[in-house]
C-alpha atoms as a PDB file:
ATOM      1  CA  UNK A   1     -86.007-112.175  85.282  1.00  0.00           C
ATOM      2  CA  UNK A   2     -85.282-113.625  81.658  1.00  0.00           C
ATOM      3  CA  UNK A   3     -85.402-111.959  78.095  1.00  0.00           C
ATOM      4  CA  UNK A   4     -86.681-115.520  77.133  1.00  0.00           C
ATOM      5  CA  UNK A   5     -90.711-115.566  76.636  1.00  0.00           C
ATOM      6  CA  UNK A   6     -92.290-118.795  77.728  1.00  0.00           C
ATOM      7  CA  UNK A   7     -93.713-121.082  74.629  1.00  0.00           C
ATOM      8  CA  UNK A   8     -97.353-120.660  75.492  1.00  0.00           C
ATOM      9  CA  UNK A   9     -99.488-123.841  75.650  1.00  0.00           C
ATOM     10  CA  UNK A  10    -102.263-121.986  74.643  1.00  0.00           C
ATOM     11  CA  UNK A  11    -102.659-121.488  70.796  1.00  0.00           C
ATOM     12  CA  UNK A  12    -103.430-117.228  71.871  1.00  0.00           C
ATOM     13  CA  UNK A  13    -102.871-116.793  67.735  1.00  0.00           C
ATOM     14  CA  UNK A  14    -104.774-119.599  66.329  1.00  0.00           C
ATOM     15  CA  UNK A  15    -107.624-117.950  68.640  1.00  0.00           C
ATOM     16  CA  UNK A  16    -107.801-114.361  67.595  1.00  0.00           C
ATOM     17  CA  UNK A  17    -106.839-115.157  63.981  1.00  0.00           C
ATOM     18  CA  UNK A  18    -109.995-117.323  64.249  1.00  0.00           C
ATOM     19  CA  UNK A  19    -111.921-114.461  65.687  1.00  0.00           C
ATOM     20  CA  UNK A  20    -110.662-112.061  63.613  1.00  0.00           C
ATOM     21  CA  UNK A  21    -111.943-113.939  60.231  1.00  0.00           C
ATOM     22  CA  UNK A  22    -115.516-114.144  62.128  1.00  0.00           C
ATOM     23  CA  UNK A  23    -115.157-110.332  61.744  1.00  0.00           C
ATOM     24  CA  UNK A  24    -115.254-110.843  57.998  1.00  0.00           C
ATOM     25  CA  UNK A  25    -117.978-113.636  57.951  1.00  0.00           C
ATOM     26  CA  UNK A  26    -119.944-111.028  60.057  1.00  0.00           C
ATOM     27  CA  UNK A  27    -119.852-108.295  58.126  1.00  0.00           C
ATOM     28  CA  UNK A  28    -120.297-110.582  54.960  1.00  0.00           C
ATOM     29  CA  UNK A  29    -122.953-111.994  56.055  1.00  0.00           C
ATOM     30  CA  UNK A  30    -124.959-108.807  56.788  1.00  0.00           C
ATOM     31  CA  UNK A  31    -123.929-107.539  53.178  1.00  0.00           C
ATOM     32  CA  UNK A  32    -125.885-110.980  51.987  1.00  0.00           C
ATOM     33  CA  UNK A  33    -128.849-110.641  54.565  1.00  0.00           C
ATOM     34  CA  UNK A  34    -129.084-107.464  52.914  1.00  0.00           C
ATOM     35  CA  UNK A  35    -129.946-108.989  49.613  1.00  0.00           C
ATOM     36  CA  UNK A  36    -125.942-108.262  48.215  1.00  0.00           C
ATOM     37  CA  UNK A  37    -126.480-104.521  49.351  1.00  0.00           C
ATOM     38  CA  UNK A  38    -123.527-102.631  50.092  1.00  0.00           C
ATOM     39  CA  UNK A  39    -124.332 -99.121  52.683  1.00  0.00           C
ATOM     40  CA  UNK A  40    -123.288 -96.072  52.123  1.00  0.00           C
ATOM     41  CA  UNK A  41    -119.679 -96.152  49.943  1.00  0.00           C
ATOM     42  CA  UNK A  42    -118.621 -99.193  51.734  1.00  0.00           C
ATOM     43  CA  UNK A  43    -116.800-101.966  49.373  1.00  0.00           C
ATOM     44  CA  UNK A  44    -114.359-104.410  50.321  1.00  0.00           C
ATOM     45  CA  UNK A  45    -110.905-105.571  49.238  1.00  0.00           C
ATOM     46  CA  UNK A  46    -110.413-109.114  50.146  1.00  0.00           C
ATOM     47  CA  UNK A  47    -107.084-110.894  49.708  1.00  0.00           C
ATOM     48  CA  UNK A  48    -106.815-114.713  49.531  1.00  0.00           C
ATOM     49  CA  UNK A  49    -104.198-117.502  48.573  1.00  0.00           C
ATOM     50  CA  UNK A  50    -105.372-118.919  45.209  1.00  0.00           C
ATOM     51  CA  UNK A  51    -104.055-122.123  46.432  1.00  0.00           C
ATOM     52  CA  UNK A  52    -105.482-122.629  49.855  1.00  0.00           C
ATOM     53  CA  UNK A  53    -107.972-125.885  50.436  1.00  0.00           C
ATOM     54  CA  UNK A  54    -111.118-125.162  49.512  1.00  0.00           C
ATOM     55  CA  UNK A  55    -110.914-122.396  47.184  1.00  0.00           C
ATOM     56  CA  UNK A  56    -112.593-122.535  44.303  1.00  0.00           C
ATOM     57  CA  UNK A  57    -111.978-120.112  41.262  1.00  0.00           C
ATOM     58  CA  UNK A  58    -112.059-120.865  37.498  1.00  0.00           C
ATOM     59  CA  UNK A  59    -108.835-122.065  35.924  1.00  0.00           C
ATOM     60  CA  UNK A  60    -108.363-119.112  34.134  1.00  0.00           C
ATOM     61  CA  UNK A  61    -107.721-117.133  37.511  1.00  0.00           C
ATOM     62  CA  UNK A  62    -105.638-119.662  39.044  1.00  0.00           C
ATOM     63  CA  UNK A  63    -103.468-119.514  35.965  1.00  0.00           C
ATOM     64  CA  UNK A  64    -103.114-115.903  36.125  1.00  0.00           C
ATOM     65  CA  UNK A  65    -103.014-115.807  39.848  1.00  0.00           C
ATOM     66  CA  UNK A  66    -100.968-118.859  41.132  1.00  0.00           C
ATOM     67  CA  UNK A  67    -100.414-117.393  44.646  1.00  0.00           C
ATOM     68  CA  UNK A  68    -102.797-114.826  45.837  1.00  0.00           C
ATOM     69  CA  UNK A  69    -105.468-112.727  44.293  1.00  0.00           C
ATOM     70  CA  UNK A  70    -107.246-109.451  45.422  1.00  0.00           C
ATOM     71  CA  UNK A  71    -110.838-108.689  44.587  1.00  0.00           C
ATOM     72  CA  UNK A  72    -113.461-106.450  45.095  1.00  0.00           C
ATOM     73  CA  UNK A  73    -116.577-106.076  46.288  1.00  0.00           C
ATOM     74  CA  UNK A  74    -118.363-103.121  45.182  1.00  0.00           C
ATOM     75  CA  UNK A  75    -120.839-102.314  42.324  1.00  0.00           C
ATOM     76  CA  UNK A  76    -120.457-105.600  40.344  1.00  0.00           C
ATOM     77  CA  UNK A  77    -120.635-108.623  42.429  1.00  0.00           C
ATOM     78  CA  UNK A  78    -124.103-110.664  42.645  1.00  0.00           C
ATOM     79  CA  UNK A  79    -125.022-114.501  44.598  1.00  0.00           C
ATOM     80  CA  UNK A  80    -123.359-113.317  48.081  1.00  0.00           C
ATOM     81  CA  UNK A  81    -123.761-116.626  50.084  1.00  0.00           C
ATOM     82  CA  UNK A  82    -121.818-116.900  53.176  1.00  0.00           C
ATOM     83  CA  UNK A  83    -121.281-120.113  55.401  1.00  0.00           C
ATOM     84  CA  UNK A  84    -119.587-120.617  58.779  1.00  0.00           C
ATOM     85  CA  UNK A  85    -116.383-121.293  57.187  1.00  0.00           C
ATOM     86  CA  UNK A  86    -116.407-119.713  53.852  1.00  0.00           C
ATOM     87  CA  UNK A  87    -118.348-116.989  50.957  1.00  0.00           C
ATOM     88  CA  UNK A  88    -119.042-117.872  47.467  1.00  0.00           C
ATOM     89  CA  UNK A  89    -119.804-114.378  45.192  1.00  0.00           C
ATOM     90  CA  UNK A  90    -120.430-114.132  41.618  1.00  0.00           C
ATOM     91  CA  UNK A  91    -118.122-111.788  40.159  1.00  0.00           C
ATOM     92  CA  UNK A  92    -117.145-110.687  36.786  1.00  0.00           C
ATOM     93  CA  UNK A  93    -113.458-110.262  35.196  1.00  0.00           C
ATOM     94  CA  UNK A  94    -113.141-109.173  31.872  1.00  0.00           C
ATOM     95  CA  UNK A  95    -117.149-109.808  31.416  1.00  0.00           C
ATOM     96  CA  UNK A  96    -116.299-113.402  31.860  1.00  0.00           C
ATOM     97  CA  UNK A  97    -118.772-114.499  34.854  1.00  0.00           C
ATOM     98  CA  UNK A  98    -117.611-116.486  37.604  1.00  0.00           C
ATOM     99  CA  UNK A  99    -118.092-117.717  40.710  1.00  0.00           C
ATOM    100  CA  UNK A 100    -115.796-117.950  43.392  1.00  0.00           C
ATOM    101  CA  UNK A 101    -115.809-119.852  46.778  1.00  0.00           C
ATOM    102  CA  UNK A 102    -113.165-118.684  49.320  1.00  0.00           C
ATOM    103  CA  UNK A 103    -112.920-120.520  52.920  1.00  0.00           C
ATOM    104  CA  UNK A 104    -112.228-117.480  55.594  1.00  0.00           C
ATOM    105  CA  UNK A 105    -108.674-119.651  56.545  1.00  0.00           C
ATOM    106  CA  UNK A 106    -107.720-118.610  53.053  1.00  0.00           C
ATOM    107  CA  UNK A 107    -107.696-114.930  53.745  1.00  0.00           C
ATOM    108  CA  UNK A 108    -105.169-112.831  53.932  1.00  0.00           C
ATOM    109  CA  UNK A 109    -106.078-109.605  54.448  1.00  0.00           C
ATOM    110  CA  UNK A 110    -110.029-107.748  54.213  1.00  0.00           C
ATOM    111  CA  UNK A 111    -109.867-103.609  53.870  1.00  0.00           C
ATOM    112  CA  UNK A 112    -112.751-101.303  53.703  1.00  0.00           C
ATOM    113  CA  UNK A 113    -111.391 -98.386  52.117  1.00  0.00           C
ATOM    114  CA  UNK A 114    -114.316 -96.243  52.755  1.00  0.00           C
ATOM    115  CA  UNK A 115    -113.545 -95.801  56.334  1.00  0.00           C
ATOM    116  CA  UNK A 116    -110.388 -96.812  56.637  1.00  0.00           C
ATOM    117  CA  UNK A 117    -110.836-100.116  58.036  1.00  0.00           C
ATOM    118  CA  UNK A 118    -108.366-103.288  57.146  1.00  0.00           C
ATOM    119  CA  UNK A 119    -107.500-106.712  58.832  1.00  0.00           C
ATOM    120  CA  UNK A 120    -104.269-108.607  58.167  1.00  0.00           C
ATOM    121  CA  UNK A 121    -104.755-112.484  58.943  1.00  0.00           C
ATOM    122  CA  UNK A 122    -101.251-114.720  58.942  1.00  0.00           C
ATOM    123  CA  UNK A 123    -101.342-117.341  56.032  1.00  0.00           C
ATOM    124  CA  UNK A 124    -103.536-120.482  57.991  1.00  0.00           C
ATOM    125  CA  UNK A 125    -101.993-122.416  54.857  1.00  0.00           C
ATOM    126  CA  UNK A 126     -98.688-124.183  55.442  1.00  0.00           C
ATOM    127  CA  UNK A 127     -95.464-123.100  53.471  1.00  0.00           C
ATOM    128  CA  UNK A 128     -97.510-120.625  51.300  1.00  0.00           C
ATOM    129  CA  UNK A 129     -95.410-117.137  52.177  1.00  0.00           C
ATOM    130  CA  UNK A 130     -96.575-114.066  49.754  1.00  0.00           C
ATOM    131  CA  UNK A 131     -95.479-113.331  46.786  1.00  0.00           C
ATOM    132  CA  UNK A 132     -95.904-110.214  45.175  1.00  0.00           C
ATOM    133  CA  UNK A 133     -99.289-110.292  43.260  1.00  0.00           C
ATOM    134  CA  UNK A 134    -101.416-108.071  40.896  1.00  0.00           C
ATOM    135  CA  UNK A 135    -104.909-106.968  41.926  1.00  0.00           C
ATOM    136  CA  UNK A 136    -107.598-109.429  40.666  1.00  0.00           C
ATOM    137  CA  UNK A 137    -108.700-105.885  38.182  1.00  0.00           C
ATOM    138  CA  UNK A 138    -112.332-108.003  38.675  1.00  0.00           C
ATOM    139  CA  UNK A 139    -114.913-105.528  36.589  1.00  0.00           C
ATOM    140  CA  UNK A 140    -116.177-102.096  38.199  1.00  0.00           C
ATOM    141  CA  UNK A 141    -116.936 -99.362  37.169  1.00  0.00           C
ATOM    142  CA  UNK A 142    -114.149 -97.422  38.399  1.00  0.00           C
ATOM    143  CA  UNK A 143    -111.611 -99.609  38.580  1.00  0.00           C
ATOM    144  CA  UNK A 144    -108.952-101.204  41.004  1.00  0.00           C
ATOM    145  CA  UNK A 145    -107.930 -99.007  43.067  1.00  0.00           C
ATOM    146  CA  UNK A 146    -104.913 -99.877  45.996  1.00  0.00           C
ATOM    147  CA  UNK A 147    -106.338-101.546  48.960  1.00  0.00           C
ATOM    148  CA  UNK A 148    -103.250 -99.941  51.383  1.00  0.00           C
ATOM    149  CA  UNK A 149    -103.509 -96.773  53.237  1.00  0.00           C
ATOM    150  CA  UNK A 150    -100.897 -94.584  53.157  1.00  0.00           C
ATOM    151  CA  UNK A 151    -100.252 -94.532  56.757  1.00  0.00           C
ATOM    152  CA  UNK A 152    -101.584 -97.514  57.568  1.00  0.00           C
ATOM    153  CA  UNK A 153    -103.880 -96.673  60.431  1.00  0.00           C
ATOM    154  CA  UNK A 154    -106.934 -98.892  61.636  1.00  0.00           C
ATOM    155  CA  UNK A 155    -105.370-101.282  60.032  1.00  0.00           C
ATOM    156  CA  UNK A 156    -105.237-104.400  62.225  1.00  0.00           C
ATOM    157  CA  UNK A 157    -102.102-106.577  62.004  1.00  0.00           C
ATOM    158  CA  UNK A 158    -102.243-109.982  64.093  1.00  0.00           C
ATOM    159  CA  UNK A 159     -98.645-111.622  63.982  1.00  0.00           C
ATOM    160  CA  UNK A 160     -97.194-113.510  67.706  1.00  0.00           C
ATOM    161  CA  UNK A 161     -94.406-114.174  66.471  1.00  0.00           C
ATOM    162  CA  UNK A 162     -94.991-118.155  66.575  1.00  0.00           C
ATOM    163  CA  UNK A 163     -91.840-120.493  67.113  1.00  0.00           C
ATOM    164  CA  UNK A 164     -91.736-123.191  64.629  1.00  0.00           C
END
């Protein structure tokens, strides 16, 4: 038998990455069927790369957030709208209005801190690695708080190792 691993023909990654972001649209998309109603003290953290196709945030944010930007979804948000392959929200920062579309390959990681639930998607876009970011600090009521667990549990990290 060999240490070496086979390169697999089938794109396993690709696949569950893909599934893993419908996971997101899902639960999105009941948030919006709900008319933007959020159960219980569920609220989201959503990561994204600022610079991904198909985003679309206001210059202002894309100054201030080149890379990747975290926001939230919690008391202040309004216009939930969620399509196949992306969400658009209305959100507030610094009671400046905006709007914000953000295609689900564009996420990098979706936590709901209430119950201790988070998803950590590879980058889909090409040569974009992380960078150390500040939180989005979009308005609430009680502020950002870290979207990280301490221990890290149900915390789903996706990552095959792909050969390039």
């Amino acid at each position: 038998m060999t240490d070496h691993t086979p390169d697999s023909l089938i794109p396993y990654d690709e696949i569950v990455q893909e599934a893993l972001r419908a996971v997101v649209g899902r639960v999105l998309g009941q948030v919006a069927d709900s008319g933007g109603y959020l159960p219980g003290s569920h609220h989201f953290y959503i990561t994204f790369k600022t610079g991904a196709p198909g985003v679309d945030i206001p210059q202002h944010l894309h100054a201030r957030f080149p890379d990747e930007m975290t926001i939230v979804l919690q008391n202040k948000f309004w216009d939930l709208t969620v399509a196949h392959d992306h969400f658009s929200v209305g959100l507030s920062f610094n009671q400046i209005p905006s709007k914000l579309t953000i295609p689900f390959s564009a996420i990098t990681a979706f936590v709901d801190p209430a119950v201790d639930f988070g998803l950590q998607f590879q980058a889909s876009v090409p040569d974009l690695d992380p960078e150390p970011h500040d939180e989005a600090e979009n308005d609430s009521p009680d502020g950002a708080h870290s979207a990280t667990s301490e221990d890290g549990s149900n915390v789903v990290t996706v990552d095959f190792g792909r050969k390039k």
